[in-house]
N, C-alpha and C. Protein backbone atom coordinates (compact mmCIF):
# COMPACT_ATOMS: atom_id res chain seq x y z
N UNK A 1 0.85 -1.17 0.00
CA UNK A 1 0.00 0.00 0.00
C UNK A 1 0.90 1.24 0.00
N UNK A 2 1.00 2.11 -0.50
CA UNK A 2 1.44 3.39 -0.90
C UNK A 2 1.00 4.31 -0.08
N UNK A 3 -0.47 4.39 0.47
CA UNK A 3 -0.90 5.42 1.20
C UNK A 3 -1.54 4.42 2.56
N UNK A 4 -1.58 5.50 3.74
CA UNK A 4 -2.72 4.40 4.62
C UNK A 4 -3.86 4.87 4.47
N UNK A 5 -4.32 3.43 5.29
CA UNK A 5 -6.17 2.78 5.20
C UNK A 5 -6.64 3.89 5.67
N UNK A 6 -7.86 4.24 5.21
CA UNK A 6 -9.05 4.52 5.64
C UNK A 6 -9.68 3.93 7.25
N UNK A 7 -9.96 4.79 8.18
CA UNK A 7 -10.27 4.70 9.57
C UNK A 7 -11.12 3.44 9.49
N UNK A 8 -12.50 3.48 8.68
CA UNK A 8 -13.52 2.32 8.61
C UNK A 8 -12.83 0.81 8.31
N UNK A 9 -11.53 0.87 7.03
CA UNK A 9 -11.59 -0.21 7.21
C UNK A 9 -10.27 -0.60 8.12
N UNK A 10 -9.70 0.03 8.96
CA UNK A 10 -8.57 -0.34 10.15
C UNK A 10 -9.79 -0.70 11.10
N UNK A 11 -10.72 -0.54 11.43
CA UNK A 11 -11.46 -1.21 12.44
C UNK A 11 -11.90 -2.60 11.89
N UNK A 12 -12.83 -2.28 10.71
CA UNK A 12 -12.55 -3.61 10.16
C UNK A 12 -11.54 -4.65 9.98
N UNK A 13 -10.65 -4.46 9.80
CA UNK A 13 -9.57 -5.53 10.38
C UNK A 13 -9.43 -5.45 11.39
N UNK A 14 -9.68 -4.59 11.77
CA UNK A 14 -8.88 -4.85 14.02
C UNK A 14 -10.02 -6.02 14.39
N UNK A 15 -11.69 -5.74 14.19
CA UNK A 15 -12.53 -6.47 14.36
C UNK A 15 -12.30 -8.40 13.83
N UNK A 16 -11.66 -8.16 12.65
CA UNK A 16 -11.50 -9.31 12.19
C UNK A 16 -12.82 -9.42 10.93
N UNK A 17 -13.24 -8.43 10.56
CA UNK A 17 -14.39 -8.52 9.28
C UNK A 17 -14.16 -8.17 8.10
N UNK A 18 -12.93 -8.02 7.65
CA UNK A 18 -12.77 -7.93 6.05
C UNK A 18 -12.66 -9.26 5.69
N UNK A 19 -12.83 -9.48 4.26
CA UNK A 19 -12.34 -10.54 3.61
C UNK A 19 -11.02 -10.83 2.99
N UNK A 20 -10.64 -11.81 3.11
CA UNK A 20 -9.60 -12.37 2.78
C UNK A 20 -8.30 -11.48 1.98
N UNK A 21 -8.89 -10.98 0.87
CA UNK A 21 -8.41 -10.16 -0.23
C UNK A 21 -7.94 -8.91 0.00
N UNK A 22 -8.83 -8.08 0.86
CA UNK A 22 -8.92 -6.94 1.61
C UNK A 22 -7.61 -6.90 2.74
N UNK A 23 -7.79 -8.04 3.74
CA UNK A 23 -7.21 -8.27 4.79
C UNK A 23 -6.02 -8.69 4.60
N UNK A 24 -5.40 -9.32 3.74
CA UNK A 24 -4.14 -9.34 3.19
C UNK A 24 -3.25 -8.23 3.38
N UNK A 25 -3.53 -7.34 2.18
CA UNK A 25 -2.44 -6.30 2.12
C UNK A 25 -3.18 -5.16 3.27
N UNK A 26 -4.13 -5.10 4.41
CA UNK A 26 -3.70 -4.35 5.38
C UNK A 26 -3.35 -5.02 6.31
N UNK A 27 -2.77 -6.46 6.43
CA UNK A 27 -1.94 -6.91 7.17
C UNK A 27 -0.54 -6.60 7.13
N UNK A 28 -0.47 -6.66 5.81
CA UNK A 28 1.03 -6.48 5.10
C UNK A 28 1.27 -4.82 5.60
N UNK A 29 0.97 -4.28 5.74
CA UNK A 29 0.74 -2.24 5.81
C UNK A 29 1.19 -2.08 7.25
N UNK A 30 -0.28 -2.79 8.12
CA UNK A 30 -0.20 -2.11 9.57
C UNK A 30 1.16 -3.09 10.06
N UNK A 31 2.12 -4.20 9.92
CA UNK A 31 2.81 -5.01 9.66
C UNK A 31 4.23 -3.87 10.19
N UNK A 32 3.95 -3.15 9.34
CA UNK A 32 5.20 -2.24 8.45
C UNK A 32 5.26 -0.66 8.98
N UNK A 33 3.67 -0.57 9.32
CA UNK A 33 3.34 0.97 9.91
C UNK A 33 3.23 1.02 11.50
N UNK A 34 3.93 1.39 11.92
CA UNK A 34 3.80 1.90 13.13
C UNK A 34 2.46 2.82 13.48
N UNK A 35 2.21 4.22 12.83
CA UNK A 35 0.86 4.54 12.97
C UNK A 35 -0.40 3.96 13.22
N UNK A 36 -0.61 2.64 11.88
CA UNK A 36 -1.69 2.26 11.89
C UNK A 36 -1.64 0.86 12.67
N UNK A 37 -0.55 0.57 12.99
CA UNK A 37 -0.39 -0.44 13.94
C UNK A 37 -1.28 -0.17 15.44
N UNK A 38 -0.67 1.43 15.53
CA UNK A 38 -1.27 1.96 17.09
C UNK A 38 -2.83 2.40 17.24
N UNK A 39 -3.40 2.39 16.04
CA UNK A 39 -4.54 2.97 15.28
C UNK A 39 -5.81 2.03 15.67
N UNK A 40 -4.91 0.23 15.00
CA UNK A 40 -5.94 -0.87 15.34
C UNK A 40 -5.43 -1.40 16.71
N UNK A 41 -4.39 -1.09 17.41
CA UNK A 41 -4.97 -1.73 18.77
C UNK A 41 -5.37 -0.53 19.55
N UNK A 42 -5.63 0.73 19.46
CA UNK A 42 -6.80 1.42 20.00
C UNK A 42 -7.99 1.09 19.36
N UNK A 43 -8.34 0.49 18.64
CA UNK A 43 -9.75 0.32 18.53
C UNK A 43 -9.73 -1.20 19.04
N UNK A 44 -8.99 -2.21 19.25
CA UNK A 44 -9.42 -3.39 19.59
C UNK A 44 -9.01 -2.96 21.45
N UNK A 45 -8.76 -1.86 21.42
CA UNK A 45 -8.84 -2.08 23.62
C UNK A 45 -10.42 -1.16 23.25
N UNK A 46 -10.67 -0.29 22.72
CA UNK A 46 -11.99 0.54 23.00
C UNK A 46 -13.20 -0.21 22.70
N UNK A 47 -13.04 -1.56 21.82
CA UNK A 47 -14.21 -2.71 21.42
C UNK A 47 -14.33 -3.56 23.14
N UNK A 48 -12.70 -3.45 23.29
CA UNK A 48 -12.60 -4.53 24.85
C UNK A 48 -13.42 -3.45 25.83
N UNK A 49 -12.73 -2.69 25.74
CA UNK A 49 -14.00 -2.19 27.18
C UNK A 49 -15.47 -1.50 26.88
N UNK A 50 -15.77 -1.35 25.57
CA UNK A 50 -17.48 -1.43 25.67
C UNK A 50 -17.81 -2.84 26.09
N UNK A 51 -17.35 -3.90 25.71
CA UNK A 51 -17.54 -5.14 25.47
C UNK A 51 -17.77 -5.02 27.48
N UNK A 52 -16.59 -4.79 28.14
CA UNK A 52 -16.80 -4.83 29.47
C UNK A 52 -17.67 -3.95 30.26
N UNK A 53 -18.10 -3.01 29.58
CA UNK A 53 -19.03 -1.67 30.19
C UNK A 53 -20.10 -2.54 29.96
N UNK A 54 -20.36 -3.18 28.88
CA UNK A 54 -22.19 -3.66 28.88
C UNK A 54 -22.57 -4.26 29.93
N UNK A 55 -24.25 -3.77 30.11
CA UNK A 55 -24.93 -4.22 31.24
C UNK A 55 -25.82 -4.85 30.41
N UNK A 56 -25.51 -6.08 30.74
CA UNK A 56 -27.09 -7.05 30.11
C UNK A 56 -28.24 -7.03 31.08
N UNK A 57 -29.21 -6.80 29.76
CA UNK A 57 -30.78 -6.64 31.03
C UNK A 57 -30.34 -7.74 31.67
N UNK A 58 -31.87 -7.82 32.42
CA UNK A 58 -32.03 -8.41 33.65
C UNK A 58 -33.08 -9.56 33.68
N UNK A 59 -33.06 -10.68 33.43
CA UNK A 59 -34.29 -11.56 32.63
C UNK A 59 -34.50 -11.70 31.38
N UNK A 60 -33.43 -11.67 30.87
CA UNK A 60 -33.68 -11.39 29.18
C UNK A 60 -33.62 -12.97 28.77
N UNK A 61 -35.02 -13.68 28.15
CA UNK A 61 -34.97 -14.39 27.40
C UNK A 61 -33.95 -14.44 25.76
N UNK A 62 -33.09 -14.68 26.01
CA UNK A 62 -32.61 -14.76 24.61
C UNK A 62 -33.47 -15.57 23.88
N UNK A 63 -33.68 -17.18 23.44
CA UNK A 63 -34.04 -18.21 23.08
C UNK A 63 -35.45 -17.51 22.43
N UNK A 64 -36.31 -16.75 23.35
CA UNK A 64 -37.68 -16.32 22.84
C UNK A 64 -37.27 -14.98 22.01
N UNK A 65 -36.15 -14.30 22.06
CA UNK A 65 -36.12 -13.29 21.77
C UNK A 65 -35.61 -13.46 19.65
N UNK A 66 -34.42 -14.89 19.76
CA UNK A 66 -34.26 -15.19 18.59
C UNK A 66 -35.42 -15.77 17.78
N UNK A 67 -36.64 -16.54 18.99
CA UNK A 67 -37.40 -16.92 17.89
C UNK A 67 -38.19 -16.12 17.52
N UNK A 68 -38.64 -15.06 17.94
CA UNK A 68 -39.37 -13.65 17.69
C UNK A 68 -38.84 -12.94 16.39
N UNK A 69 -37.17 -13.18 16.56
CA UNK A 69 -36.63 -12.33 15.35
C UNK A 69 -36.93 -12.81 14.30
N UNK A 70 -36.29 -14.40 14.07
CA UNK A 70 -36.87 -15.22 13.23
C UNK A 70 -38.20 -15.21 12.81
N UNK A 71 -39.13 -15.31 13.73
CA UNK A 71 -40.37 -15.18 12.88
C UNK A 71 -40.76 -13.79 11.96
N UNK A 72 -40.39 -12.54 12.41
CA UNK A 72 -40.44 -11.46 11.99
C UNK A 72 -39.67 -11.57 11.27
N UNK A 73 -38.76 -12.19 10.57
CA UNK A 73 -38.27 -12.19 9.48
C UNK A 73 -39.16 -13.29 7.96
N UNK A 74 -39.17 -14.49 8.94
CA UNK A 74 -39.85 -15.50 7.70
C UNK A 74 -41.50 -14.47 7.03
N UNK A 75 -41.79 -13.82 7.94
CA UNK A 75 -43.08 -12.66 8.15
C UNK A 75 -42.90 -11.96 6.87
N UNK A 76 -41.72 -11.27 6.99
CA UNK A 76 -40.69 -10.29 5.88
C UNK A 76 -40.95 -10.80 4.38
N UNK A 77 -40.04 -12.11 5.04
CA UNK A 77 -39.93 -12.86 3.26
C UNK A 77 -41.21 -13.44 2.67
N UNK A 78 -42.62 -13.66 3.63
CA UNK A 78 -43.15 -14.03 2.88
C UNK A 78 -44.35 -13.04 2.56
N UNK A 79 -44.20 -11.92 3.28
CA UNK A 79 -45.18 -10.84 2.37
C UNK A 79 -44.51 -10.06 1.36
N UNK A 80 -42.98 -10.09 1.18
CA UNK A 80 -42.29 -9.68 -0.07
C UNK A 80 -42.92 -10.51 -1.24
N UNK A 81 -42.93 -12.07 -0.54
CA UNK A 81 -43.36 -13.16 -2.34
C UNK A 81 -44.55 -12.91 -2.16
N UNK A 82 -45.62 -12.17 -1.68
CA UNK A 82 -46.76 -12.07 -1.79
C UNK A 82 -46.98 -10.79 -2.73
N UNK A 83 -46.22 -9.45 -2.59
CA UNK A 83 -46.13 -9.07 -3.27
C UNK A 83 -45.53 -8.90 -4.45
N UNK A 84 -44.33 -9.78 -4.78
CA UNK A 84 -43.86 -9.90 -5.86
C UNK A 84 -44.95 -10.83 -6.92
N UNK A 85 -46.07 -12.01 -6.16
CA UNK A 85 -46.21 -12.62 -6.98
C UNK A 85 -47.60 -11.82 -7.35
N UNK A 86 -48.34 -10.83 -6.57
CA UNK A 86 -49.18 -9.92 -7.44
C UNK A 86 -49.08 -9.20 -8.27
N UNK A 87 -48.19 -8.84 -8.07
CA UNK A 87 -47.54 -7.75 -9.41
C UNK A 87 -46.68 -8.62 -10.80
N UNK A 88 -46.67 -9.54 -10.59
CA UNK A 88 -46.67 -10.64 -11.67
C UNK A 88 -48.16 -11.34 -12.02
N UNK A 89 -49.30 -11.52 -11.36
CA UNK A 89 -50.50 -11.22 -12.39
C UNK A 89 -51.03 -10.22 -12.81
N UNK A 90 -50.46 -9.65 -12.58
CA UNK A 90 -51.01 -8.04 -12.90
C UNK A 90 -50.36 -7.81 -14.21
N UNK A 91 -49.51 -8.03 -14.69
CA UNK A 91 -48.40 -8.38 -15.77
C UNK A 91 -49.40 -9.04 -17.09
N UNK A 92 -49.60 -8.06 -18.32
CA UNK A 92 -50.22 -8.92 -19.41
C UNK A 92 -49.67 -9.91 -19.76
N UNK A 93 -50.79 -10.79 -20.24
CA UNK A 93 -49.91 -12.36 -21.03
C UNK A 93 -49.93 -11.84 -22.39
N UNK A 94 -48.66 -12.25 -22.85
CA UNK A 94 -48.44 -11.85 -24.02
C UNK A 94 -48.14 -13.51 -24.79
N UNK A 95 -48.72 -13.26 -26.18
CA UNK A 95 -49.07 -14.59 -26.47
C UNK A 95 -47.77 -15.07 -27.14
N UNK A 96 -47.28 -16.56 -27.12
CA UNK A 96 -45.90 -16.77 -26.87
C UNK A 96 -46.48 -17.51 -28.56
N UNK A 97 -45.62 -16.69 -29.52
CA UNK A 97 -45.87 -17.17 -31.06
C UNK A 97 -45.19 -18.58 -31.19
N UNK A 98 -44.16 -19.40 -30.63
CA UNK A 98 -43.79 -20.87 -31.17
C UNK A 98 -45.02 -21.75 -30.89
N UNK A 99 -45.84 -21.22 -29.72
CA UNK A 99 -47.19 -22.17 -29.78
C UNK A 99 -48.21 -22.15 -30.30
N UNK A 100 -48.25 -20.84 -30.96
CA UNK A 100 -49.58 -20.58 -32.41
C UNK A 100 -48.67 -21.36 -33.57
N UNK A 101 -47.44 -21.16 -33.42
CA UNK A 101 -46.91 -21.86 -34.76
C UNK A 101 -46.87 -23.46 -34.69
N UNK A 102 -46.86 -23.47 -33.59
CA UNK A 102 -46.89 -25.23 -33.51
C UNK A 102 -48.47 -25.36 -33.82
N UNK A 103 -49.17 -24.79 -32.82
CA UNK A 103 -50.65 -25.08 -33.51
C UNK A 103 -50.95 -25.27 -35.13
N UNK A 104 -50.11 -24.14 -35.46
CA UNK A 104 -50.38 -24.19 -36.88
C UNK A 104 -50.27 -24.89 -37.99
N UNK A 105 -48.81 -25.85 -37.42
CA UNK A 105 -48.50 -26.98 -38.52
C UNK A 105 -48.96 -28.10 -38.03
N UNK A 106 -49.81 -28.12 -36.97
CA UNK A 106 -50.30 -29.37 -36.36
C UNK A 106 -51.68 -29.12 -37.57
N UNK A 107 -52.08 -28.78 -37.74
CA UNK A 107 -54.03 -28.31 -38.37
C UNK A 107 -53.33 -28.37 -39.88
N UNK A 108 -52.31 -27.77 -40.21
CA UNK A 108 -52.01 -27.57 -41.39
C UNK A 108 -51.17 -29.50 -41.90
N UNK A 109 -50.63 -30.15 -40.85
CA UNK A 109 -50.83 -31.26 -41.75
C UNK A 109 -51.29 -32.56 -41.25
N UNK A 110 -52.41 -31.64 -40.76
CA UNK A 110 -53.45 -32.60 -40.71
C UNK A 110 -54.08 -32.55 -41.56
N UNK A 111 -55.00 -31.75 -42.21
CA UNK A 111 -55.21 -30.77 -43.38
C UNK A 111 -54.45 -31.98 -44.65
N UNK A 112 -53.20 -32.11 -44.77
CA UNK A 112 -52.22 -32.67 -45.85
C UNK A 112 -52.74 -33.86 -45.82
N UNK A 113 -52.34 -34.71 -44.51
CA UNK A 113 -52.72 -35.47 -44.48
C UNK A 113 -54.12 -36.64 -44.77
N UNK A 114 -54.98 -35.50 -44.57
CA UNK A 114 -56.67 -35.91 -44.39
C UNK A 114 -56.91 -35.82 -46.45
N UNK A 115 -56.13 -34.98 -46.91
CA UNK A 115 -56.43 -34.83 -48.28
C UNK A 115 -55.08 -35.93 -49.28
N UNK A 116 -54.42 -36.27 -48.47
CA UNK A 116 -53.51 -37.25 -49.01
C UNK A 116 -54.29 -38.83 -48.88
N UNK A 117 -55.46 -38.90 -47.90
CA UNK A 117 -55.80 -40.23 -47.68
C UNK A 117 -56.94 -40.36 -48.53
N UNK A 118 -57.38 -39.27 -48.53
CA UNK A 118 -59.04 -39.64 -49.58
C UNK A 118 -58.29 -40.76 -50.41
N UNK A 119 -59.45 -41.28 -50.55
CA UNK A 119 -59.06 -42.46 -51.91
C UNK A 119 -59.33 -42.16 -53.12
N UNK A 120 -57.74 -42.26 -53.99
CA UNK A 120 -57.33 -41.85 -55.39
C UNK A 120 -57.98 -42.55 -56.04
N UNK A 121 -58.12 -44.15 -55.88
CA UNK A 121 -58.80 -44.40 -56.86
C UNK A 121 -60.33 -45.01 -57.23
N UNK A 122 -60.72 -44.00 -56.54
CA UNK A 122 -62.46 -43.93 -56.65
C UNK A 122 -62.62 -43.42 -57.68
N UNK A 123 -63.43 -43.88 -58.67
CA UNK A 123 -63.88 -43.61 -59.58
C UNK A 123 -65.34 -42.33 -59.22
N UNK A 124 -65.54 -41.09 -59.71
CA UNK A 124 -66.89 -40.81 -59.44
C UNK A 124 -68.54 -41.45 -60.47
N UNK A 125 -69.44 -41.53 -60.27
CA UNK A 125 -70.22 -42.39 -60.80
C UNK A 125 -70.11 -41.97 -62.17
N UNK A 126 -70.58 -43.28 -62.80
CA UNK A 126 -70.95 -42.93 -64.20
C UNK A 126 -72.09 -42.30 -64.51
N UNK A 127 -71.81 -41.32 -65.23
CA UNK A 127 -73.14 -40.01 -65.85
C UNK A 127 -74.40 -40.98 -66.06
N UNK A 128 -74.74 -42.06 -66.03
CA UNK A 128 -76.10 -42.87 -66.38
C UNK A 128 -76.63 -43.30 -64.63
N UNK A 129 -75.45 -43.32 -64.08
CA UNK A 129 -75.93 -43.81 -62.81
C UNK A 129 -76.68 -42.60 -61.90
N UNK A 130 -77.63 -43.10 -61.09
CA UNK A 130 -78.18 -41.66 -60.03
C UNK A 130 -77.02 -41.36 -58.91
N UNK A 131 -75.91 -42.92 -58.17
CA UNK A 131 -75.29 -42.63 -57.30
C UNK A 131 -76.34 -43.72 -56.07
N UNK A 132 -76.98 -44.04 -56.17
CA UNK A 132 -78.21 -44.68 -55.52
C UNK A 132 -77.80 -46.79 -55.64
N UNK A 133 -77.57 -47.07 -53.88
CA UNK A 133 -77.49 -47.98 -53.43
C UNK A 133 -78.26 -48.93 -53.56
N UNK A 134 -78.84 -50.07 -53.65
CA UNK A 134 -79.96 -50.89 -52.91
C UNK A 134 -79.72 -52.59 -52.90
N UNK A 135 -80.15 -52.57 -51.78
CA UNK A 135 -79.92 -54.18 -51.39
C UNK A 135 -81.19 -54.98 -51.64
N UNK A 136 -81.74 -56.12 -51.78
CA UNK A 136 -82.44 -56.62 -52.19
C UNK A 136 -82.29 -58.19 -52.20
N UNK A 137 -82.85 -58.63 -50.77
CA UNK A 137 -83.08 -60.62 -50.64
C UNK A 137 -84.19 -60.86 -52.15
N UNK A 138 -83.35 -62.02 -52.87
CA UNK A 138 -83.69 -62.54 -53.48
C UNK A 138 -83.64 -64.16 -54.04
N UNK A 139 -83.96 -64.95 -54.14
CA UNK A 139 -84.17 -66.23 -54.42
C UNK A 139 -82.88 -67.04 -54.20
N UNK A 140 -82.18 -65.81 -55.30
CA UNK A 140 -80.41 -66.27 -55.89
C UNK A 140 -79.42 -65.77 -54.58
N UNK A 141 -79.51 -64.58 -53.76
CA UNK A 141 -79.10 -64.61 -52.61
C UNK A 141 -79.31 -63.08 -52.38
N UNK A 142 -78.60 -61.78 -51.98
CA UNK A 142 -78.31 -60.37 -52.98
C UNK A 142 -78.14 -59.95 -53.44
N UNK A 143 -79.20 -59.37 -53.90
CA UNK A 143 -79.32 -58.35 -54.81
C UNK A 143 -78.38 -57.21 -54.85
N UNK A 144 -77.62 -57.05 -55.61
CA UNK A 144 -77.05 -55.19 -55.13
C UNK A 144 -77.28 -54.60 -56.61
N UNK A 145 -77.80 -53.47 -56.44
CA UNK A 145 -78.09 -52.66 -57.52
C UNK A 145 -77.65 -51.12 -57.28
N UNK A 146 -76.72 -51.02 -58.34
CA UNK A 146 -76.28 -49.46 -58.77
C UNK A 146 -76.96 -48.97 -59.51
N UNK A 147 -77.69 -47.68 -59.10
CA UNK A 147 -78.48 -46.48 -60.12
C UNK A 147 -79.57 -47.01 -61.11
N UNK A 148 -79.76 -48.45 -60.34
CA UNK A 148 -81.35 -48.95 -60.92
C UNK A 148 -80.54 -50.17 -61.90
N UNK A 149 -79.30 -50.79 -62.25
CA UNK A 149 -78.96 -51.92 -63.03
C UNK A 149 -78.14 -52.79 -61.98
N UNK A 150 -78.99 -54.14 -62.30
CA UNK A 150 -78.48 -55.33 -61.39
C UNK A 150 -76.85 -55.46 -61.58
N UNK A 151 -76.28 -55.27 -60.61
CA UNK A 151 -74.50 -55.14 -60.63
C UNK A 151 -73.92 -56.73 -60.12
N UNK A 152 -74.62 -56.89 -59.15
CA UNK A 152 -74.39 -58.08 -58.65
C UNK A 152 -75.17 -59.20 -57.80
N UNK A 153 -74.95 -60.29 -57.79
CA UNK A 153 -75.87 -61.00 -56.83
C UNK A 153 -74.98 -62.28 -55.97
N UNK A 154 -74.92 -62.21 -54.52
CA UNK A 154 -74.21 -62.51 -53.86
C UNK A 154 -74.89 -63.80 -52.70
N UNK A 155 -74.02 -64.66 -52.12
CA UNK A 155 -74.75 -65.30 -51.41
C UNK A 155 -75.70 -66.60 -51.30
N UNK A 156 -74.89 -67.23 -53.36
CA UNK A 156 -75.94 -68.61 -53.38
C UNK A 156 -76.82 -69.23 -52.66
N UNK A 157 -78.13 -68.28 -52.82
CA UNK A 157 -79.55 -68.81 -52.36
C UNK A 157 -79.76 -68.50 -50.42
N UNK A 158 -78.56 -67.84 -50.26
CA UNK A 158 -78.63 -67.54 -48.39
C UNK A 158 -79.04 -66.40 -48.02
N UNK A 159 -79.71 -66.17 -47.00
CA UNK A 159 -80.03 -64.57 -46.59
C UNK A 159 -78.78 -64.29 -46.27
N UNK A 160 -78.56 -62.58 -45.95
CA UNK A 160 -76.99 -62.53 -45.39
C UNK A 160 -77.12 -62.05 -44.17
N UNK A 161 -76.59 -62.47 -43.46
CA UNK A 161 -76.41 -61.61 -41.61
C UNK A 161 -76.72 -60.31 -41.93
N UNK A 162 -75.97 -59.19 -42.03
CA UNK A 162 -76.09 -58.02 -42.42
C UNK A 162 -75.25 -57.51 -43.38
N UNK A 163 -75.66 -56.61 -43.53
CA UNK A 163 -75.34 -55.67 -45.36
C UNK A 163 -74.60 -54.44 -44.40
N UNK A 164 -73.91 -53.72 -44.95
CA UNK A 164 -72.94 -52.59 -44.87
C UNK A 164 -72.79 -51.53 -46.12
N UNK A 165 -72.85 -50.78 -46.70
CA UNK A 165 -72.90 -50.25 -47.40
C UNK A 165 -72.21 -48.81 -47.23
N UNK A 166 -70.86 -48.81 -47.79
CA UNK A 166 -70.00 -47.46 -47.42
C UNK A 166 -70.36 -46.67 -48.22
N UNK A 167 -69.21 -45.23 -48.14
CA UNK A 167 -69.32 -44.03 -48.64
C UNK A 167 -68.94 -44.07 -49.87
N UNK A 168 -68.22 -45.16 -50.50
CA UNK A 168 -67.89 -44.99 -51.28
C UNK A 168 -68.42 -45.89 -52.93
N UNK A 169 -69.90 -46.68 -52.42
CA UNK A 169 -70.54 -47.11 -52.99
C UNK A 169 -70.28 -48.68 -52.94
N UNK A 170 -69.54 -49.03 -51.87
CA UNK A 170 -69.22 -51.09 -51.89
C UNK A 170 -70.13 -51.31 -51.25
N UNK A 171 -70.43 -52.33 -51.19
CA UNK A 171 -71.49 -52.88 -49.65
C UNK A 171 -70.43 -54.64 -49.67
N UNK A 172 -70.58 -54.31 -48.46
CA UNK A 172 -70.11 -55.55 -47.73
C UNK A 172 -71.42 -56.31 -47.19
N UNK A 173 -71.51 -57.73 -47.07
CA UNK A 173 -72.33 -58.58 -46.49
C UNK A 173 -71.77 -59.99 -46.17
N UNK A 174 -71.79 -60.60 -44.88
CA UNK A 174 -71.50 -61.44 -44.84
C UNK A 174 -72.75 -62.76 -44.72
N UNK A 175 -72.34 -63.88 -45.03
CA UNK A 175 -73.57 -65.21 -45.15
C UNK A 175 -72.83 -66.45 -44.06
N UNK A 176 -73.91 -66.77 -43.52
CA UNK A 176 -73.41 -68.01 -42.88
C UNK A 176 -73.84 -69.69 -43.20
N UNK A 177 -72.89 -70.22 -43.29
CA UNK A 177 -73.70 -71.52 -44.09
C UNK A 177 -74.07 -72.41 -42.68
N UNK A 178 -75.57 -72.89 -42.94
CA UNK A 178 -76.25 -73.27 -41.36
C UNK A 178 -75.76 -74.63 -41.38
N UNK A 179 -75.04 -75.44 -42.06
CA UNK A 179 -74.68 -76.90 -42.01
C UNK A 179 -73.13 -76.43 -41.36
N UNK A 180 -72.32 -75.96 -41.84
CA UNK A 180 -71.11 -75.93 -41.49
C UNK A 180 -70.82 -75.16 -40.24
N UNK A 181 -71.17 -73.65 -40.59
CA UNK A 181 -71.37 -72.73 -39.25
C UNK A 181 -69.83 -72.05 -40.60
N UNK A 182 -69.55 -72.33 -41.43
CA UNK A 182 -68.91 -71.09 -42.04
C UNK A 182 -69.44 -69.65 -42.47
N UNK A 183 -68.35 -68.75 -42.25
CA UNK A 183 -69.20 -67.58 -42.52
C UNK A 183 -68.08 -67.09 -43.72
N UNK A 184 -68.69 -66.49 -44.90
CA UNK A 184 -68.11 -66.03 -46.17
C UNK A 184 -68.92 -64.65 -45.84
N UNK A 185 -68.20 -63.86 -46.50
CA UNK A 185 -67.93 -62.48 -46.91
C UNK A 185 -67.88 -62.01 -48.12
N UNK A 186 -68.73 -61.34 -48.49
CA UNK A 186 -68.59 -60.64 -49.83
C UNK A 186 -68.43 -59.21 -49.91
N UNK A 187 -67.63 -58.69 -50.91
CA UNK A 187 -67.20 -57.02 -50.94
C UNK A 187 -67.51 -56.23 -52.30
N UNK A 188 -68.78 -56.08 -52.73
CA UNK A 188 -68.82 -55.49 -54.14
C UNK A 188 -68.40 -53.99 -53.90
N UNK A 189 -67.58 -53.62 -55.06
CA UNK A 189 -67.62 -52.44 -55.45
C UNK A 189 -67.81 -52.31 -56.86
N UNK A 190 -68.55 -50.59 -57.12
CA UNK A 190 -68.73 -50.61 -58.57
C UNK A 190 -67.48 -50.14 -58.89
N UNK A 191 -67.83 -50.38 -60.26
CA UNK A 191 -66.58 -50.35 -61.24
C UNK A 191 -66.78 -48.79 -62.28
């Protein structure tokens, strides 16, 4: 050190409360200085005899007195997060754009997707046809008729369990043969 310490921090070291870094080179100083040598042990005899002048009350719970402090403190910290966390709803939400954008390619390929699955190779009806289904028990087994012309007949001579008839103009029916207990399946689609 080139110049001497400052009064505040020669007590601070006489006390023993600087840090490490600090306390170094005014060890190295008062070490070397006679002045400030005489400087910090007048303040460590004037710490010794307040230290000996004190009169401690008279009944003084310490034990109740730390837990008093303590509580008036946890008191402190937790009406600070009470107010910190109001003034954080109070705070607009501002809308966070990677999750409209995620929304967005979620709908958008679904969207792709839903138009990638239609089925390519559906034919749409032929201009003579109405588009018009119908099932029909008959002698020979079912009947299926497209737009009023017999398309097919299914089911050699059996009623069928039930008929199905999709969106896309097939009908499914299955038959059960009452000797065997086999069940066959048939799948017309028009052509």
């Amino acid at each position: 050190m080139t110049r001497h310490p400052q009064e505040p921090d020669l007590a601070l070291y006489a006390g023993g409360d600087l840090p490490l870094w600090q306390r170094l080179p005014l060890w190295w100083h008062v070490l070397r200085c006679e002045l400030c040598r005489r400087e910090v042990e007048a303040i460590r005899m004037a710490v010794a005899g307040l230290r000996d002048a004190a009169v401690e009350p008279a009944n003084l719970n310490w034990p109740a007195l730390e837990a008093e402090m303590c509580a008036n403190i946890r008191l402190g910290l937790a009406a600070g997060e009470a107010v910190r966390r109001s003034s954080r709803l109070e705070e607009p939400r501002r809308t966070d754009w990677r999750a409209l954008a995620v929304v967005t390619v979620a709908l958008a390929l679904v969207a792709v997707v839903g138009w990638m699955l239609r089925r390519p190779g559906a034919a749409p009806p032929a201009a003579g046809m109405d588009g018009q289904v119908a099932l029909q028990p008959t002698a020979e087994g079912l009947s299926v008729q497209w737009g009023g012309q017999n398309e097919a007949v299914v089911g050699a001579g059996r009623a069928p369990v039930a008929a199905a008839v999709s969106w896309d103009g097939s009908v499914r029916a299955p038959f059960v043969d009452e000797e065997t207990g086999q069940v066959t399946i048939y799948d017309v689609a028009p052509e």
